[in-house]
Protein backbone atom coordinates (compact mmCIF):
# COMPACT_ATOMS: atom_id res chain seq x y z
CA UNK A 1 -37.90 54.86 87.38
CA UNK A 2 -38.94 51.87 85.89
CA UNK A 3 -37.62 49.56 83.27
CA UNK A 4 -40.44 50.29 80.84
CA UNK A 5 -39.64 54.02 80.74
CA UNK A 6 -35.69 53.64 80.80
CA UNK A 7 -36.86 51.39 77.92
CA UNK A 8 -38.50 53.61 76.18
CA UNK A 9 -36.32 56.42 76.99
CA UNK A 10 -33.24 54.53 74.92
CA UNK A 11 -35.36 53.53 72.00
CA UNK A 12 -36.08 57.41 71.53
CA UNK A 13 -32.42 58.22 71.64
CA UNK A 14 -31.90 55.92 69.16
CA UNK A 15 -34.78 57.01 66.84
CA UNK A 16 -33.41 60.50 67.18
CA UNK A 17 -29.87 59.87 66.69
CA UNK A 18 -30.69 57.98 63.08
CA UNK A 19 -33.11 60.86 62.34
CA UNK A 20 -31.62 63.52 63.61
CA UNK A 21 -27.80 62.39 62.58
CA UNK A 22 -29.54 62.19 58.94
CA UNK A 23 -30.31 65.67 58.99
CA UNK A 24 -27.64 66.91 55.84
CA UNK A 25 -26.79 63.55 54.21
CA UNK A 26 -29.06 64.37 51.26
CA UNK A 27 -26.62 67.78 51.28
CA UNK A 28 -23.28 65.57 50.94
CA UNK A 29 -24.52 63.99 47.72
CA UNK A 30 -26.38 66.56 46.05
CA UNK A 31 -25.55 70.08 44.73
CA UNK A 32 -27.51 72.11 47.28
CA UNK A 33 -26.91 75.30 45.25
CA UNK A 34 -27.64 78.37 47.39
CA UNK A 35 -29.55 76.32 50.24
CA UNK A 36 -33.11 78.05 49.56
CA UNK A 37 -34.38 75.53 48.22
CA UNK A 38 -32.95 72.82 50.76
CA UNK A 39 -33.98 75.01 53.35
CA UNK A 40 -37.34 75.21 52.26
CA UNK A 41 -38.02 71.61 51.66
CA UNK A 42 -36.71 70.95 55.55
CA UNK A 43 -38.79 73.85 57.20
CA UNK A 44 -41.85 72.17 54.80
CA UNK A 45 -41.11 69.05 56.48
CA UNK A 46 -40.37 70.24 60.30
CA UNK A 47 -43.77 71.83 60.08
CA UNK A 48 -45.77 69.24 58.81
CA UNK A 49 -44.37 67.05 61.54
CA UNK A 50 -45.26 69.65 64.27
CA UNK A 51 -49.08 70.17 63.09
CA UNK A 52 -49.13 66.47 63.34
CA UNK A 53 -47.91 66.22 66.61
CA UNK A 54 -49.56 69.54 67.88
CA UNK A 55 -53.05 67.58 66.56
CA UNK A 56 -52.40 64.42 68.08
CA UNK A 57 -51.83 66.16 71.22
CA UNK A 58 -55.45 68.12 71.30
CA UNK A 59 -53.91 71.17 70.14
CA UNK A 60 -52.22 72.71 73.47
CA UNK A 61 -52.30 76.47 74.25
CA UNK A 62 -49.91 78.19 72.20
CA UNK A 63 -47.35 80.04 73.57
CA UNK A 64 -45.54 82.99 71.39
CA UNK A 65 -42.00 83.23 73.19
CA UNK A 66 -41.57 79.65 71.98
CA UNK A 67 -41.58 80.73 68.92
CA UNK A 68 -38.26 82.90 69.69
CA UNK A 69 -36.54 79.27 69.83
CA UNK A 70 -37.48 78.09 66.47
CA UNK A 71 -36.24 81.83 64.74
CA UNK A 72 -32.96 81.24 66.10
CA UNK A 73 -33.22 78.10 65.03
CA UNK A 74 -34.38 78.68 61.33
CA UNK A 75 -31.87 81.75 61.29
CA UNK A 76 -28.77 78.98 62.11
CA UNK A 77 -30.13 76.70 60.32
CA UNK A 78 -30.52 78.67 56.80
CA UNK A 79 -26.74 79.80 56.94
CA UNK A 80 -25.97 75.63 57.65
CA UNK A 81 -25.37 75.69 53.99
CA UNK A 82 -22.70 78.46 53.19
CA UNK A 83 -21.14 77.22 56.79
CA UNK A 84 -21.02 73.58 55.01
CA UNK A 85 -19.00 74.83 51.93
CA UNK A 86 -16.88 77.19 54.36
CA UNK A 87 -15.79 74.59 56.94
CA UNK A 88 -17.19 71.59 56.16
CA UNK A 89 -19.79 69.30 57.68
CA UNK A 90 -18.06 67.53 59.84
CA UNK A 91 -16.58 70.45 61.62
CA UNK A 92 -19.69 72.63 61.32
CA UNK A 93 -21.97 70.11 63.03
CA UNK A 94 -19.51 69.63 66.01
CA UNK A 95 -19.59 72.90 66.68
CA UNK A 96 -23.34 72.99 66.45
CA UNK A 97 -23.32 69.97 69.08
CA UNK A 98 -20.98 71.17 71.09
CA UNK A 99 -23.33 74.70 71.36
CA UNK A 100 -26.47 72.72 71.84
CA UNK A 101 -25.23 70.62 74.63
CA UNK A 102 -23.24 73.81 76.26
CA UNK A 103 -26.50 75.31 76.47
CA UNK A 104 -28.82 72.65 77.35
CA UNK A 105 -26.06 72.06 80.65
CA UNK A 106 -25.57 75.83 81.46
CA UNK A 107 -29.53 75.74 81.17
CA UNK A 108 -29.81 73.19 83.35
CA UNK A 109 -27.36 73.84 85.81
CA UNK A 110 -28.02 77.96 86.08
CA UNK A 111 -31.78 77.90 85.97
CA UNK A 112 -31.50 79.65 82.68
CA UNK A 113 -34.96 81.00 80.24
CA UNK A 114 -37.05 80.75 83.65
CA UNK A 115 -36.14 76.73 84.50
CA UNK A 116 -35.11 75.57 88.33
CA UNK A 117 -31.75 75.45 88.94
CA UNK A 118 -30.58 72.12 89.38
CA UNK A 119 -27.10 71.69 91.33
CA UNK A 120 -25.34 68.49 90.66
CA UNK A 121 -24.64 66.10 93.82
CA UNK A 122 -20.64 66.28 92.27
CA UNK A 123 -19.84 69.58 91.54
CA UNK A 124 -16.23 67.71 90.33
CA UNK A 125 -17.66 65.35 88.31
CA UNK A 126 -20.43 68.07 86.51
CA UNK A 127 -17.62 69.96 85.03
CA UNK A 128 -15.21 66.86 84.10
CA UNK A 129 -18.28 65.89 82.05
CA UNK A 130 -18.46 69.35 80.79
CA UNK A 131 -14.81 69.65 79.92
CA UNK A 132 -14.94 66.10 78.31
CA UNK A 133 -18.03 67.25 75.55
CA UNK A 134 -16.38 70.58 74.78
CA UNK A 135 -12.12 68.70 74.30
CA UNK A 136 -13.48 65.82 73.98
């Protein structure tokens, strides 16, 4: 791996972390009433960024399972509201982290959703890093 792409790699971390990690601020300051509305204007916005992208990349074949993904997706992410005023943010979106990487590792390391199983060179050390992101 080069330096270019490790590079690169970082500075889309840290583009997704401010954008990403920005995701409910507006929510903390402003009355989001029912969430409708709030999740309305975000599902507005997700989609006008995916058109963009889908036309700057030629317009790919589409694929309908994928779209299984973002109804789970929408599903969690129009209760985030009422789960905001139950719990709280804070708690709320570590749980929602704490899913999302669960999932991405069991993905990973199981071959889940048709991917290639890929088993760790430390067994040991796979599941200390586990146990560390869901106690951590």
């Amino acid at each position: 791996m080069s330096l270019s792409n490790t590079l690169t790699g970082l500075a889309a971390c840290g583009v997704s972390t401010c954008l990403f990690g920005s995701l409910f601020v507006p929510i903390k300051r402003f009355d989001p009433g029912d969430g409708f509305f709030s999740q309305w204007i975000m599902c507005a916005a997700i989609f006008l960024v995916g058109m963009i992208i889908n036309a700057y990349e030629g317009f790919p074949q589409f694929y309908p399972l994928a779209m299984l993904g973002g109804v789970f997706w929408a599903v969690g992410n129009a209760m985030a509201i009422t789960i905001f005023e139950l719990i709280g943010m804070g708690m709320a979106l570590l749980i929602w982290g704490i899913a999302s990487c669960l999932m991405g590792w069991a993905s990973s390391r199981f071959g889940l959703f048709g991917l290639k199983e890929n088993i760790p060179n430390s067994i040991t050390l796979n599941y200390a890093g586990l146990l560390l992101i869901l106690f951590g």
